[in-house]
N, C-alpha and C. Protein backbone atom coordinates (compact mmCIF):
# COMPACT_ATOMS: atom_id res chain seq x y z
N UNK A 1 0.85 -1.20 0.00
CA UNK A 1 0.00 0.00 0.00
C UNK A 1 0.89 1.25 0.00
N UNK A 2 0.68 1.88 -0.77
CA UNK A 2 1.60 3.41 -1.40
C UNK A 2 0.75 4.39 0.06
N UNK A 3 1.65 5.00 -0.16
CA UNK A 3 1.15 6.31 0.93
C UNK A 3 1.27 7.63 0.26
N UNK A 4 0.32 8.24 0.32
CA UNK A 4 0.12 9.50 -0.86
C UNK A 4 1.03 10.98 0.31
N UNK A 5 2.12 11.15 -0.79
CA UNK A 5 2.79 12.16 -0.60
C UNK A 5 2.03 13.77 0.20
N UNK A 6 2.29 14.09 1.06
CA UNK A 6 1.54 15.53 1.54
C UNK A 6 2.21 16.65 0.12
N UNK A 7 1.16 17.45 -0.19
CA UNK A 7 1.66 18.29 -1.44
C UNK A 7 2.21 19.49 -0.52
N UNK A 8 3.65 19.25 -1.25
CA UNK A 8 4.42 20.81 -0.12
C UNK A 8 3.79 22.04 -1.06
N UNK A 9 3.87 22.73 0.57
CA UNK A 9 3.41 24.39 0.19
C UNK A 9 4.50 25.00 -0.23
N UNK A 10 4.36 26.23 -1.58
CA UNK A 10 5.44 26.96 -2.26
C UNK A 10 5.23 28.22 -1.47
N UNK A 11 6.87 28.47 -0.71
CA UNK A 11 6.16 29.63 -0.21
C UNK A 11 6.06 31.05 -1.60
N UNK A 12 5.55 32.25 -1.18
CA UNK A 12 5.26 33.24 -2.21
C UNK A 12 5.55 34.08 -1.35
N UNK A 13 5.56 35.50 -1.71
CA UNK A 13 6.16 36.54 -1.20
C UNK A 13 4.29 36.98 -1.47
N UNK A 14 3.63 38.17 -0.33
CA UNK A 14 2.35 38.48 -0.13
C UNK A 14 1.93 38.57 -1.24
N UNK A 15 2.52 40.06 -2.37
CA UNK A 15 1.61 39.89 -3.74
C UNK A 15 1.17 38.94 -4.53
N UNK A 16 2.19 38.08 -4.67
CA UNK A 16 2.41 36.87 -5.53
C UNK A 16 1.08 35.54 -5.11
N UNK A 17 1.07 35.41 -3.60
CA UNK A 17 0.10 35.12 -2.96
C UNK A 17 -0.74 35.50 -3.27
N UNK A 18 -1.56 36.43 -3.38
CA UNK A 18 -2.99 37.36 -3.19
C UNK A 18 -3.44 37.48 -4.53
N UNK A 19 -2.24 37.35 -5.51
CA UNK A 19 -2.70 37.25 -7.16
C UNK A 19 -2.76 35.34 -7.25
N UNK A 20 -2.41 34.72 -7.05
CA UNK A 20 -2.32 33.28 -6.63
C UNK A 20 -3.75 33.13 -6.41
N UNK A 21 -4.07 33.61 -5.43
CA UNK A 21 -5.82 33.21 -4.90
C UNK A 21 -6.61 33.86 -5.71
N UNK A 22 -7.03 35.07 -6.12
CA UNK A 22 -7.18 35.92 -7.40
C UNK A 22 -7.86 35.27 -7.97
N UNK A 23 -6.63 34.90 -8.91
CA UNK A 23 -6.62 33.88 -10.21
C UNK A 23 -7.34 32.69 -10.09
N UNK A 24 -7.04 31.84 -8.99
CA UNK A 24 -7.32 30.85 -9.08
C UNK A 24 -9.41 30.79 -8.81
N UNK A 25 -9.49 32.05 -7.98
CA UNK A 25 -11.04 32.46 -7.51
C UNK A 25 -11.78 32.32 -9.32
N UNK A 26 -11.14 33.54 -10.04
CA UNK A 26 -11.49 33.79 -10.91
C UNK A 26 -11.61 32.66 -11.96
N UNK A 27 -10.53 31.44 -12.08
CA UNK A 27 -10.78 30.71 -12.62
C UNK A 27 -11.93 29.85 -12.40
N UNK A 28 -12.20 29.41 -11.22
CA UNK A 28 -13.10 28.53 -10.55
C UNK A 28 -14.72 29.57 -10.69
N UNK A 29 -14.74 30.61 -10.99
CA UNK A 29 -16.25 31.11 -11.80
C UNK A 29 -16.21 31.09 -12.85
N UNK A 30 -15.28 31.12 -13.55
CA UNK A 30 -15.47 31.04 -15.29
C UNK A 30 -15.68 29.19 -15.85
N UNK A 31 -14.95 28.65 -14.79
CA UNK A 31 -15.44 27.11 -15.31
C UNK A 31 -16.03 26.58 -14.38
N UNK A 32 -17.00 27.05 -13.06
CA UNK A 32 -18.45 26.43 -12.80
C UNK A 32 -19.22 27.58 -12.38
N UNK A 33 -18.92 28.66 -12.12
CA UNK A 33 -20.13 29.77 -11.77
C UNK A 33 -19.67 30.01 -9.93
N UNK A 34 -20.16 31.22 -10.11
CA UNK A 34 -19.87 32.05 -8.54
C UNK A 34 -19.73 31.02 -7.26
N UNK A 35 -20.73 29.83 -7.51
CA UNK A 35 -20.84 29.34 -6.51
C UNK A 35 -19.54 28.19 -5.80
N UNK A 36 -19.41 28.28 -7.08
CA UNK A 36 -18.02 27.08 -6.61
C UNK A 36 -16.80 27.97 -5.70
N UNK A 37 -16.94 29.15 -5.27
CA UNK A 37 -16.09 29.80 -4.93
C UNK A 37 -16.36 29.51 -3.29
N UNK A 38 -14.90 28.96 -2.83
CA UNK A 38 -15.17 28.80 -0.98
C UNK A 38 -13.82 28.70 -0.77
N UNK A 39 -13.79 29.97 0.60
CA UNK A 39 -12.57 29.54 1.30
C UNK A 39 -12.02 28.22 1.13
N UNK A 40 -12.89 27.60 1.59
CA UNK A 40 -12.63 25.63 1.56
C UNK A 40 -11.77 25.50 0.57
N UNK A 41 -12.61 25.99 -0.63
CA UNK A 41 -12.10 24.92 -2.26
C UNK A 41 -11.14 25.70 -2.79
N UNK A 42 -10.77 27.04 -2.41
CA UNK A 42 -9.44 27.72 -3.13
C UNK A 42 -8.42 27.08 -2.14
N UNK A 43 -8.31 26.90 -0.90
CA UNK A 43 -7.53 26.53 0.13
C UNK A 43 -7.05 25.27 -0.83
N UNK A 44 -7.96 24.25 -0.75
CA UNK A 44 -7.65 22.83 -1.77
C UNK A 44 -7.39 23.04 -2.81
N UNK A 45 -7.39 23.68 -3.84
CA UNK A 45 -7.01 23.76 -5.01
C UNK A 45 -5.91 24.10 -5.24
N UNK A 46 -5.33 25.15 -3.81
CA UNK A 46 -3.35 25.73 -4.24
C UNK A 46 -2.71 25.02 -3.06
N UNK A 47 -3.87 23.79 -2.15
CA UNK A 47 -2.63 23.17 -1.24
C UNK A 47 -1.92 24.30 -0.15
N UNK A 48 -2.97 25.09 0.21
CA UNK A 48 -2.68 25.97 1.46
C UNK A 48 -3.97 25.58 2.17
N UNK A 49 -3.32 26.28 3.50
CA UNK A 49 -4.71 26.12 4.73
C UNK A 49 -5.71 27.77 4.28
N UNK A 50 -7.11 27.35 4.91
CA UNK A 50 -8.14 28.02 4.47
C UNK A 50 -7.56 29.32 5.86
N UNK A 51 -6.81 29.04 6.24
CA UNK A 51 -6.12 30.43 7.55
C UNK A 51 -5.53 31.37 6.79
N UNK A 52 -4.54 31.03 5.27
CA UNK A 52 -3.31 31.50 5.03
C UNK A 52 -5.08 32.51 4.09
N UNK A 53 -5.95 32.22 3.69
CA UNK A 53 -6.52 32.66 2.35
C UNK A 53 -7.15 33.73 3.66
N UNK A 54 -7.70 33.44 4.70
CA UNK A 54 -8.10 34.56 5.78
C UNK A 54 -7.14 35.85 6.11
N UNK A 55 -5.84 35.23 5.68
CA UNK A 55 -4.88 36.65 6.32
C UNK A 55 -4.90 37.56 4.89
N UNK A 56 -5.58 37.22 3.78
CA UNK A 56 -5.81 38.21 2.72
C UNK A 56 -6.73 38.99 2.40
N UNK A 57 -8.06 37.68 2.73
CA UNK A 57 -9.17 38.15 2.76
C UNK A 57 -10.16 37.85 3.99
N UNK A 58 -10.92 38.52 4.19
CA UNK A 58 -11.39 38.33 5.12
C UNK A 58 -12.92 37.69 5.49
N UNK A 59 -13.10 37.99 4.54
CA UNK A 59 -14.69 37.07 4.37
C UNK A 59 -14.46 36.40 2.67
N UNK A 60 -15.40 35.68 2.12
CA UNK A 60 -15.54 35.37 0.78
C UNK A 60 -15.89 36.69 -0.17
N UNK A 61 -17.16 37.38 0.96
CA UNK A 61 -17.54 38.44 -0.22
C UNK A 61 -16.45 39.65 0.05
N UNK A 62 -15.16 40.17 0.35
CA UNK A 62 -14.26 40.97 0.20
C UNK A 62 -12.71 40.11 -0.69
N UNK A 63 -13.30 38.96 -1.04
CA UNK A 63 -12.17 38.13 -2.22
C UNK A 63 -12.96 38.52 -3.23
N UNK A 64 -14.54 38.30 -3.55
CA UNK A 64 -14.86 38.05 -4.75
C UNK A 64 -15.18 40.19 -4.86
N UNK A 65 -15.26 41.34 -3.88
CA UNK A 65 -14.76 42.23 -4.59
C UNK A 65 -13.51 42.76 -4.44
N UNK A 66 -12.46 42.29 -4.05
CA UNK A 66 -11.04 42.35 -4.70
C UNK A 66 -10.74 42.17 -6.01
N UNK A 67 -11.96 40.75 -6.65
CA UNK A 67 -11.50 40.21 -8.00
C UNK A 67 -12.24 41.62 -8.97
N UNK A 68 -13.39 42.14 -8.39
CA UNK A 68 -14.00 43.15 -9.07
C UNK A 68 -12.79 44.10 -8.78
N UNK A 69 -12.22 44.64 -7.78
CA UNK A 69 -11.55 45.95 -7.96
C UNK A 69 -10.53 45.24 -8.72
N UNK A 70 -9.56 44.26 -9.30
CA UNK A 70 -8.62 44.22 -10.00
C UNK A 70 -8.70 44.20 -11.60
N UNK A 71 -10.15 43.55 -11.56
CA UNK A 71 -10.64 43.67 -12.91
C UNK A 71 -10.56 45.74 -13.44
N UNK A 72 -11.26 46.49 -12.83
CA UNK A 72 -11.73 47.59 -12.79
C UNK A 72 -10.12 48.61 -12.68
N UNK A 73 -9.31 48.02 -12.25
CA UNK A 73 -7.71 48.47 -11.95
C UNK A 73 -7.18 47.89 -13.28
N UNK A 74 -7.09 47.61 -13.57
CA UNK A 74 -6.76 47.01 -14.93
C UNK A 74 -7.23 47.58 -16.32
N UNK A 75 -8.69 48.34 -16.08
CA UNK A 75 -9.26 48.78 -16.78
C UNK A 75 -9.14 50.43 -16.56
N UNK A 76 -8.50 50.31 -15.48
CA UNK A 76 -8.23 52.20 -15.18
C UNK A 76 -7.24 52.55 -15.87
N UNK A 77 -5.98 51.24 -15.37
CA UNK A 77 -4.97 51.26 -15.56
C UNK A 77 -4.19 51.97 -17.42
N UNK A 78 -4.86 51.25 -17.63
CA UNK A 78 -4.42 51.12 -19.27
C UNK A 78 -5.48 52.19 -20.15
N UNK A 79 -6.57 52.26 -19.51
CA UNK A 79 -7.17 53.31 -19.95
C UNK A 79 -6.09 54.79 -19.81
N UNK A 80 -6.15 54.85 -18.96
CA UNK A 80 -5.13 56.38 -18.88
C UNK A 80 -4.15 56.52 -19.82
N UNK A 81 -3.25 55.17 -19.81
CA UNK A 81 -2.14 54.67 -21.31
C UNK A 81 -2.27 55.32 -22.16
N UNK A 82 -3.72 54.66 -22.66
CA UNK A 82 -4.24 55.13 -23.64
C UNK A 82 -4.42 56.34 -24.04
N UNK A 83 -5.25 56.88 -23.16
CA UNK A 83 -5.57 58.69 -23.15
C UNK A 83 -4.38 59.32 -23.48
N UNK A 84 -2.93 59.33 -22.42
CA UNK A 84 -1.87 59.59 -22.65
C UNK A 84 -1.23 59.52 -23.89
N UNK A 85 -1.62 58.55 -24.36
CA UNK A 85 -1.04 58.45 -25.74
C UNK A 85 -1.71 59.06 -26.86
N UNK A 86 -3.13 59.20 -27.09
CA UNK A 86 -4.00 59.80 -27.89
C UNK A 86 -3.15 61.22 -28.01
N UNK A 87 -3.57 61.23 -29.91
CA UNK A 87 -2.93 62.46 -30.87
C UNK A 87 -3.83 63.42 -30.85
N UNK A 88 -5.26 62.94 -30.67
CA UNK A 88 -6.65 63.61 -30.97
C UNK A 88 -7.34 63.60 -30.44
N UNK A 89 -8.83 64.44 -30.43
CA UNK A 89 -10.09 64.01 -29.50
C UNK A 89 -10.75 62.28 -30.21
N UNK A 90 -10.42 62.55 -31.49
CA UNK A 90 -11.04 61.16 -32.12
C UNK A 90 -10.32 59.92 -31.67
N UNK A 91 -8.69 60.24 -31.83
CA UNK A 91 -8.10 59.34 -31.28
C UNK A 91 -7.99 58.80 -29.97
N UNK A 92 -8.24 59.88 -28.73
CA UNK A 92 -9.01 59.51 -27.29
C UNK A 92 -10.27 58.26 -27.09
N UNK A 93 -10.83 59.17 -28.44
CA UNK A 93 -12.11 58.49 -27.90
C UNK A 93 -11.82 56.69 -28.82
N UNK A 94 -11.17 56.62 -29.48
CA UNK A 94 -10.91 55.14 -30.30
C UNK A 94 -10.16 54.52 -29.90
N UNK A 95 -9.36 54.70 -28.78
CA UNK A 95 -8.52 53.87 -28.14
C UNK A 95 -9.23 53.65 -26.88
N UNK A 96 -9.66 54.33 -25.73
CA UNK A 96 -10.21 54.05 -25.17
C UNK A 96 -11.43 53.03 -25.07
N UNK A 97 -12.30 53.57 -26.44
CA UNK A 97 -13.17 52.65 -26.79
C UNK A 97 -12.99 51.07 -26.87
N UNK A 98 -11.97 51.77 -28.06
CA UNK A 98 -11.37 49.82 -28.01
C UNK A 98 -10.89 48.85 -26.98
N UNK A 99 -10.00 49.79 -26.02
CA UNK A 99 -9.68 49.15 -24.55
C UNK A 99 -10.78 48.70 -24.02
N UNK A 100 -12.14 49.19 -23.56
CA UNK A 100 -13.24 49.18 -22.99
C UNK A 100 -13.67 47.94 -23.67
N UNK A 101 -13.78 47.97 -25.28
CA UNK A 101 -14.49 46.50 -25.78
C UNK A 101 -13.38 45.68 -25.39
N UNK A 102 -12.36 45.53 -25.63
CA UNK A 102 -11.48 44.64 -25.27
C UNK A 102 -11.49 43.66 -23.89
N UNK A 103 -11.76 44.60 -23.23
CA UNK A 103 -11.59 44.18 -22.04
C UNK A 103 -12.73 43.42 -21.64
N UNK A 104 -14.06 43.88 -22.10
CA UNK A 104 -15.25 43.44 -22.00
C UNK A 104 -15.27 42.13 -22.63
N UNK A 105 -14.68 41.86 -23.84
CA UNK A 105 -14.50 40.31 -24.33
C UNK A 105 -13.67 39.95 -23.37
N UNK A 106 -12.42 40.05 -22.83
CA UNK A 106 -11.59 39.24 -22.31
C UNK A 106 -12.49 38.55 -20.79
N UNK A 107 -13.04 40.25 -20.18
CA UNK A 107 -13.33 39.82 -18.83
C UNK A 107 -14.74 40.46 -18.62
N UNK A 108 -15.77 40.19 -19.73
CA UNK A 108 -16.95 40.20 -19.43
C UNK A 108 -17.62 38.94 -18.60
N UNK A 109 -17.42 38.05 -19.25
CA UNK A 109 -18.08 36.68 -18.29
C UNK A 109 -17.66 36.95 -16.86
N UNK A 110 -16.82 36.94 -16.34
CA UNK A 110 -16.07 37.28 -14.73
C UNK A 110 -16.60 38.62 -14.17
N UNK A 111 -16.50 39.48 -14.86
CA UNK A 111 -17.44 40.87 -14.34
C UNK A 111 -19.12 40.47 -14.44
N UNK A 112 -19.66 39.95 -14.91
CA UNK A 112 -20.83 40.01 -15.05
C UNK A 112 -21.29 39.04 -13.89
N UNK A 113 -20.55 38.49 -13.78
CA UNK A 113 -20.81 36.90 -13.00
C UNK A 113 -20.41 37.22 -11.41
N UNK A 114 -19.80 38.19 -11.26
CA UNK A 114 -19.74 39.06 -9.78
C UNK A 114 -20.67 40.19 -9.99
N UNK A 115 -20.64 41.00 -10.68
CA UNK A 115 -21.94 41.62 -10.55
C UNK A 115 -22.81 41.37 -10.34
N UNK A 116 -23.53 39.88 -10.46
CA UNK A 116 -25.16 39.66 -10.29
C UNK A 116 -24.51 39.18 -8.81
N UNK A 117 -23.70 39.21 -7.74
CA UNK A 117 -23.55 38.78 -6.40
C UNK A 117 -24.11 40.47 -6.02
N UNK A 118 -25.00 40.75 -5.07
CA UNK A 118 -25.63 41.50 -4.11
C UNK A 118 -24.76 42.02 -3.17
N UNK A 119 -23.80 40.78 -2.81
CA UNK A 119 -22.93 41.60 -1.78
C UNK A 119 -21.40 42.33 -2.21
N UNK A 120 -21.55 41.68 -3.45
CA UNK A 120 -20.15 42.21 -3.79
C UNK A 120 -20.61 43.75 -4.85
N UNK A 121 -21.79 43.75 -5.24
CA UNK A 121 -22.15 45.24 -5.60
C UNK A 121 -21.65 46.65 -4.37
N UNK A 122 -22.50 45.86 -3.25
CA UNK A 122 -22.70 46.74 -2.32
C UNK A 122 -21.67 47.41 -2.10
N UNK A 123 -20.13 46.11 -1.72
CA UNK A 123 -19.02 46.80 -1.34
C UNK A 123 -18.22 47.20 -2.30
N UNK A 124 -18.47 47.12 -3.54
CA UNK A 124 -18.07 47.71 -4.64
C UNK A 124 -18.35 49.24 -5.17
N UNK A 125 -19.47 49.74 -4.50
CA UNK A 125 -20.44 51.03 -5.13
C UNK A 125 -19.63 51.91 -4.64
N UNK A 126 -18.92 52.01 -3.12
CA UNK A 126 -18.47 53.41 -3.23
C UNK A 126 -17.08 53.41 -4.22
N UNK A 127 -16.45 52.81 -4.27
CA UNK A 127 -15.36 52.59 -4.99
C UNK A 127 -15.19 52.98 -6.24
N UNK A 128 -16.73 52.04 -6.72
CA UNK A 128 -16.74 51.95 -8.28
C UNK A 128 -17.45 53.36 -8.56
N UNK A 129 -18.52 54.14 -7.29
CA UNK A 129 -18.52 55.72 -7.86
C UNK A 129 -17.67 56.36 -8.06
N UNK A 130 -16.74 56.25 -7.30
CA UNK A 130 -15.23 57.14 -7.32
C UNK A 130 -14.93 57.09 -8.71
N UNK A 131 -14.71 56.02 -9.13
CA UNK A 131 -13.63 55.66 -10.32
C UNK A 131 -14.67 56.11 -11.81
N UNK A 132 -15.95 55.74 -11.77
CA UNK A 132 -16.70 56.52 -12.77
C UNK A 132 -16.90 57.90 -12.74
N UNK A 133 -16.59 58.37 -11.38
CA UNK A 133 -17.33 59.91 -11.28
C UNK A 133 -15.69 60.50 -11.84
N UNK A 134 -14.21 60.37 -11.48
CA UNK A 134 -13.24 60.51 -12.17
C UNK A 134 -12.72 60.06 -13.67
N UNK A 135 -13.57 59.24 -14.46
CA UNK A 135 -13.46 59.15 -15.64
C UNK A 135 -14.67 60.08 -16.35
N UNK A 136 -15.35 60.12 -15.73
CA UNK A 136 -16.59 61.27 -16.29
C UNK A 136 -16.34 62.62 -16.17
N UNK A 137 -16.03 62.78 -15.52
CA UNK A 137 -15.07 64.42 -15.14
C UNK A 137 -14.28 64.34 -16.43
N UNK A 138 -13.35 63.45 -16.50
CA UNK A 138 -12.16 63.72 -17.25
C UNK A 138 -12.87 63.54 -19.05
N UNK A 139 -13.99 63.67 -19.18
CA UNK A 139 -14.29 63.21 -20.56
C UNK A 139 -15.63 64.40 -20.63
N UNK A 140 -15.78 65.13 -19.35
CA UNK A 140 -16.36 65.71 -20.01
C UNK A 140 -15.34 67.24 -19.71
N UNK A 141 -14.72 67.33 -19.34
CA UNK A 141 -13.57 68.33 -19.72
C UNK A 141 -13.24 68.18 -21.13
N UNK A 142 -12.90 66.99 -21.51
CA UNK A 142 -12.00 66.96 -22.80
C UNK A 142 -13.20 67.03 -24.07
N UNK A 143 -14.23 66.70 -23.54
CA UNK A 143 -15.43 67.50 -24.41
C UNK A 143 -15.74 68.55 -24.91
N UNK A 144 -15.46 69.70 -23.51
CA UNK A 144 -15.55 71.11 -23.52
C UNK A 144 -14.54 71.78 -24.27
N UNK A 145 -13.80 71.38 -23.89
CA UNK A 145 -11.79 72.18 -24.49
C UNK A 145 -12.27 71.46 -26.31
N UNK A 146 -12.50 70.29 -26.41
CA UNK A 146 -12.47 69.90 -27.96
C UNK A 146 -13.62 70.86 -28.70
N UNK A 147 -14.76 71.02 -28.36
CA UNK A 147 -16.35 71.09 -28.94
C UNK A 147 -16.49 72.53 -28.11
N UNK A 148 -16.18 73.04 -27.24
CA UNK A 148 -17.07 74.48 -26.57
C UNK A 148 -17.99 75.05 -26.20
N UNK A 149 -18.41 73.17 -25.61
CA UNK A 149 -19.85 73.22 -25.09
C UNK A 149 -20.16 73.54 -24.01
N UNK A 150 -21.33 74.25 -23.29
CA UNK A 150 -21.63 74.66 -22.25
C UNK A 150 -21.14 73.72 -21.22
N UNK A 151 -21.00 73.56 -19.77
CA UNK A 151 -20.48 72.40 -18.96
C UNK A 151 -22.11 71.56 -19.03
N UNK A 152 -23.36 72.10 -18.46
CA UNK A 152 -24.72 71.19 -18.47
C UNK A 152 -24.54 70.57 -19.97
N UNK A 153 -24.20 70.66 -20.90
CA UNK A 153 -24.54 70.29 -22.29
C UNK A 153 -23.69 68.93 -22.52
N UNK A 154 -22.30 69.36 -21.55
CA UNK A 154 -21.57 68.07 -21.92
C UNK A 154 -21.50 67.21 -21.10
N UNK A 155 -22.54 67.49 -19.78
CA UNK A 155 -22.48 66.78 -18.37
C UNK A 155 -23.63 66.16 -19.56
N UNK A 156 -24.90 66.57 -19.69
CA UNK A 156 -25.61 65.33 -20.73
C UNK A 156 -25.56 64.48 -21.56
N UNK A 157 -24.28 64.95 -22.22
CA UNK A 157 -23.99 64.29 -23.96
C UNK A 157 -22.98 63.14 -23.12
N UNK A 158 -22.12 63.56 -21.99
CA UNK A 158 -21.21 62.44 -22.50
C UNK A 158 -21.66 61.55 -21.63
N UNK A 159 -22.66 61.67 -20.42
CA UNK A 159 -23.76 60.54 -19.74
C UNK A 159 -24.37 59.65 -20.50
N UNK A 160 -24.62 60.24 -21.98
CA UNK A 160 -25.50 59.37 -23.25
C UNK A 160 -24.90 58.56 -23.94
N UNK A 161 -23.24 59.32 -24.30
CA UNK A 161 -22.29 58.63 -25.02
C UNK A 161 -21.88 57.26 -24.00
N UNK A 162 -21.96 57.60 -22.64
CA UNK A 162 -21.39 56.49 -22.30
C UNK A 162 -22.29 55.28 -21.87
N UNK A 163 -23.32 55.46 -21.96
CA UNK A 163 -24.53 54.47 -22.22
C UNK A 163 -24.43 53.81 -23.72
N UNK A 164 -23.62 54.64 -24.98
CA UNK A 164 -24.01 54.12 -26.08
C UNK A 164 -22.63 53.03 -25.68
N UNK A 165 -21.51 53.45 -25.31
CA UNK A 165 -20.27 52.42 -25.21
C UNK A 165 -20.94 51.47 -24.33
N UNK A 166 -21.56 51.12 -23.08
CA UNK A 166 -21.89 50.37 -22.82
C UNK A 166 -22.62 49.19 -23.92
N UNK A 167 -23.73 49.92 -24.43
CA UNK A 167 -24.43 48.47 -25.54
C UNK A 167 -23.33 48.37 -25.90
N UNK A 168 -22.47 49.40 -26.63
CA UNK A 168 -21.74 48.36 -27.65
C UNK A 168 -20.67 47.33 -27.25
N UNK A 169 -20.74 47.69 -25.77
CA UNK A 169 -19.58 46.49 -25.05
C UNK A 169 -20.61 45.05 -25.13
N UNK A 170 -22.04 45.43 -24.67
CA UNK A 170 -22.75 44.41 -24.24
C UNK A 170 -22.94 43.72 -25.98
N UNK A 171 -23.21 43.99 -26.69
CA UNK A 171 -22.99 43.63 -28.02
C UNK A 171 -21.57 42.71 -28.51
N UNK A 172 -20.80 43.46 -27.88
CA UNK A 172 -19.18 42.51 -28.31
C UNK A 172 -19.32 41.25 -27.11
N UNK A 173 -20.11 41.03 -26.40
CA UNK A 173 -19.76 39.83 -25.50
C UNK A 173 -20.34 39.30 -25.58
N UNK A 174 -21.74 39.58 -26.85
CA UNK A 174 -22.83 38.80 -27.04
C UNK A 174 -22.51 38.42 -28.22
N UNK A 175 -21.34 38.48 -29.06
CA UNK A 175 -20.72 37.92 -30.40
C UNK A 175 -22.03 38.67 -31.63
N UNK A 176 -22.00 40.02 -31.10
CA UNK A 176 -23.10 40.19 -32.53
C UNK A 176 -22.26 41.86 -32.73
N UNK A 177 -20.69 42.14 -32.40
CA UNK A 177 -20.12 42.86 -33.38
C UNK A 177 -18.50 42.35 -32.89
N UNK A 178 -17.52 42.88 -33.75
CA UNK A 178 -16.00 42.62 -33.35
C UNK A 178 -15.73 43.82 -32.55
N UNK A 179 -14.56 43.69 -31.84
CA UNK A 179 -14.38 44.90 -31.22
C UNK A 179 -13.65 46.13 -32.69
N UNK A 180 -13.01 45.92 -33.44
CA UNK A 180 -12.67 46.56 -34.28
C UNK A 180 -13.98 47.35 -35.10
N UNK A 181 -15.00 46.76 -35.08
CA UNK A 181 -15.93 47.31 -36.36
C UNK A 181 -16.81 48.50 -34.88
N UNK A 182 -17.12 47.90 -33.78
CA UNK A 182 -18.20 48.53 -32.75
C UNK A 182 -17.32 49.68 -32.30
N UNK A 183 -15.33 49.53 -32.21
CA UNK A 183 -15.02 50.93 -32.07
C UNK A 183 -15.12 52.05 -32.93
N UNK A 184 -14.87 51.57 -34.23
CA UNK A 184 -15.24 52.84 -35.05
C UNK A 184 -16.49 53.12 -35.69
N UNK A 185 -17.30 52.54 -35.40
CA UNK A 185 -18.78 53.17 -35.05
C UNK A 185 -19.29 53.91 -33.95
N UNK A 186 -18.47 53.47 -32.58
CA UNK A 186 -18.25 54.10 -31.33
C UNK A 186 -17.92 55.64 -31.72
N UNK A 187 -16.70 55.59 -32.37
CA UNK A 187 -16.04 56.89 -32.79
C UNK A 187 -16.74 57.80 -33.91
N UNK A 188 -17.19 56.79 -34.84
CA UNK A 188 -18.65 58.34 -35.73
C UNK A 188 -19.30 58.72 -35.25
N UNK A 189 -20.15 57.73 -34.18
CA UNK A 189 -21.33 58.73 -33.87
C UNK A 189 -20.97 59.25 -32.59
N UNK A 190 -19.92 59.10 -31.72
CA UNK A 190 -19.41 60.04 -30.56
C UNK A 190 -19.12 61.57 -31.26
N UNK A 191 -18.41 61.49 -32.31
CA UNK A 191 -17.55 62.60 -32.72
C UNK A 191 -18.46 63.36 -33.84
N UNK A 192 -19.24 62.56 -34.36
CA UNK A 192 -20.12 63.40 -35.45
C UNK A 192 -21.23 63.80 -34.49
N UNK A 193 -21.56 63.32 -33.92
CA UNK A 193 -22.73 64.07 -32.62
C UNK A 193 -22.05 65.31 -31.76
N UNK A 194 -20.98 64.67 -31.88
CA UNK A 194 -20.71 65.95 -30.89
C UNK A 194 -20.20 67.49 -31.80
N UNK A 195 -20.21 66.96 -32.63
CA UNK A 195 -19.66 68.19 -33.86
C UNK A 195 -20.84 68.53 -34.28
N UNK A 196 -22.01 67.68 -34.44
CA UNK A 196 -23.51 68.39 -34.73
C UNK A 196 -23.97 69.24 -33.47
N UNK A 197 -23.39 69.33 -32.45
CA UNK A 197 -23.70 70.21 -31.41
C UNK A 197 -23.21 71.01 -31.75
N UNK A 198 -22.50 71.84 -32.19
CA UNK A 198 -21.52 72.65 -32.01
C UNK A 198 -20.68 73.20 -33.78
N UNK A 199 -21.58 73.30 -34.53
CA UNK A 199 -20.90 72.73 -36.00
C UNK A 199 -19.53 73.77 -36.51
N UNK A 200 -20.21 75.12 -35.32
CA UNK A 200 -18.77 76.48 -35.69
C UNK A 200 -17.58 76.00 -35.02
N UNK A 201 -17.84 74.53 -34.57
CA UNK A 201 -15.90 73.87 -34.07
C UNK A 201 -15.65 72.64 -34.71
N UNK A 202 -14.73 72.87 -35.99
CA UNK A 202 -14.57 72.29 -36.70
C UNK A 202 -14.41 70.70 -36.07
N UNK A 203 -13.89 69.30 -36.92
CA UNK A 203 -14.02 68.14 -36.38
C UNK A 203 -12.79 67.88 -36.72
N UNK A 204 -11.79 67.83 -35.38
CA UNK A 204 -10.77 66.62 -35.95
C UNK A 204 -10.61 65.77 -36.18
N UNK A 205 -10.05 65.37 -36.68
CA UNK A 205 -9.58 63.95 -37.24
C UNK A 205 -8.32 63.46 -36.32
């Protein structure tokens, strides 16, 4: 009779750890759904005690919105990249765009699939106001300076615009556009709408 080896623990240095459990959370909803997620079964799955996954997180529902704030950090992250790098108002708005669909194919199933959790909204909302109410600021400044629209005019338009990027994210994860064709449709009717407001400021390109 064989005697089954104890699986040694690797130690990790904290980050390395905390992206370790992460990952492995995140994997375990994309191949059975939210529910398979338990202290218990991430503990068993990386061969640590369900103590070591407590000194990171502290309940289940502050792991599963960690996995939301890293998703959403990731999406801040590279968004700014982007902005930074943009030549133009058109070009702002087409890179960004595209990041946004991008990301939505990569990590729509996993965002969506913590979003319908109740508790991980809750502790997500002040956070996730912060981080929308600072990308909305910053787009509707770059509205005003591009177009020379009143501030109420572009506090409306770009509240609308960013409802239209939403469908078109929800569209790219529903396989009924590519992210290439839904960004530059993103980008005509952002930029030709907003130039029909305003037609004495010419449209860059």
């Amino acid at each position: 009779m064989t005697e089954t080896t104890p699986r040694k623990r690797t130690r990790l240095a904290p980050d390395a750890r905390r992206a370790q459990i992460l990952d492995d959370s995140a994997r375990l909803i994309l191949e059975e759904g939210l529910h398979a997620v338990s202290m218990e079964r991430v503990a068993r799955d990386l061969g640590i005690s369900k103590g070591l996954i407590y000194k990171y997180f502290p309940t289940r529902d502050a792991l599963l919105a960690a996995l939301m704030h890293r998703a959403q950090r990731e999406l801040r992250d590279s968004g700014m990249a982007s902005a930074l790098e943009a030549t133009s108002f058109a070009d702002l708005i087409r890179q960004t765009t595209r990041l946004y669909l991008q990301h939505t194919l990569d990590r729509g199933a996993l965002i969506a699939a913590l979003m319908a959790d109740p508790s991980v909204v809750r502790l997500m909302e002040e956070d996730s106001r912060a981080d929308r109410d600072q990308t909305f600021r910053y787009f509707v400044r770059a509205v005003r300076r591009e177009y020379g629209l009143p501030l109420p005019t572009a506090i409306f338009t770009v509240d609308l615009l960013a409802a239209l990027t939403d469908q078109a994210g929800r569209l790219v994860a529903q396989g009924q556009a590519d992210v290439e064709a839904a960004t530059e449709m993103c980008v005509e009717l952002i930029t030709g709408g907003l130039a029909a407001l305003n037609p004495d400021r010419p449209l860059k390109a």
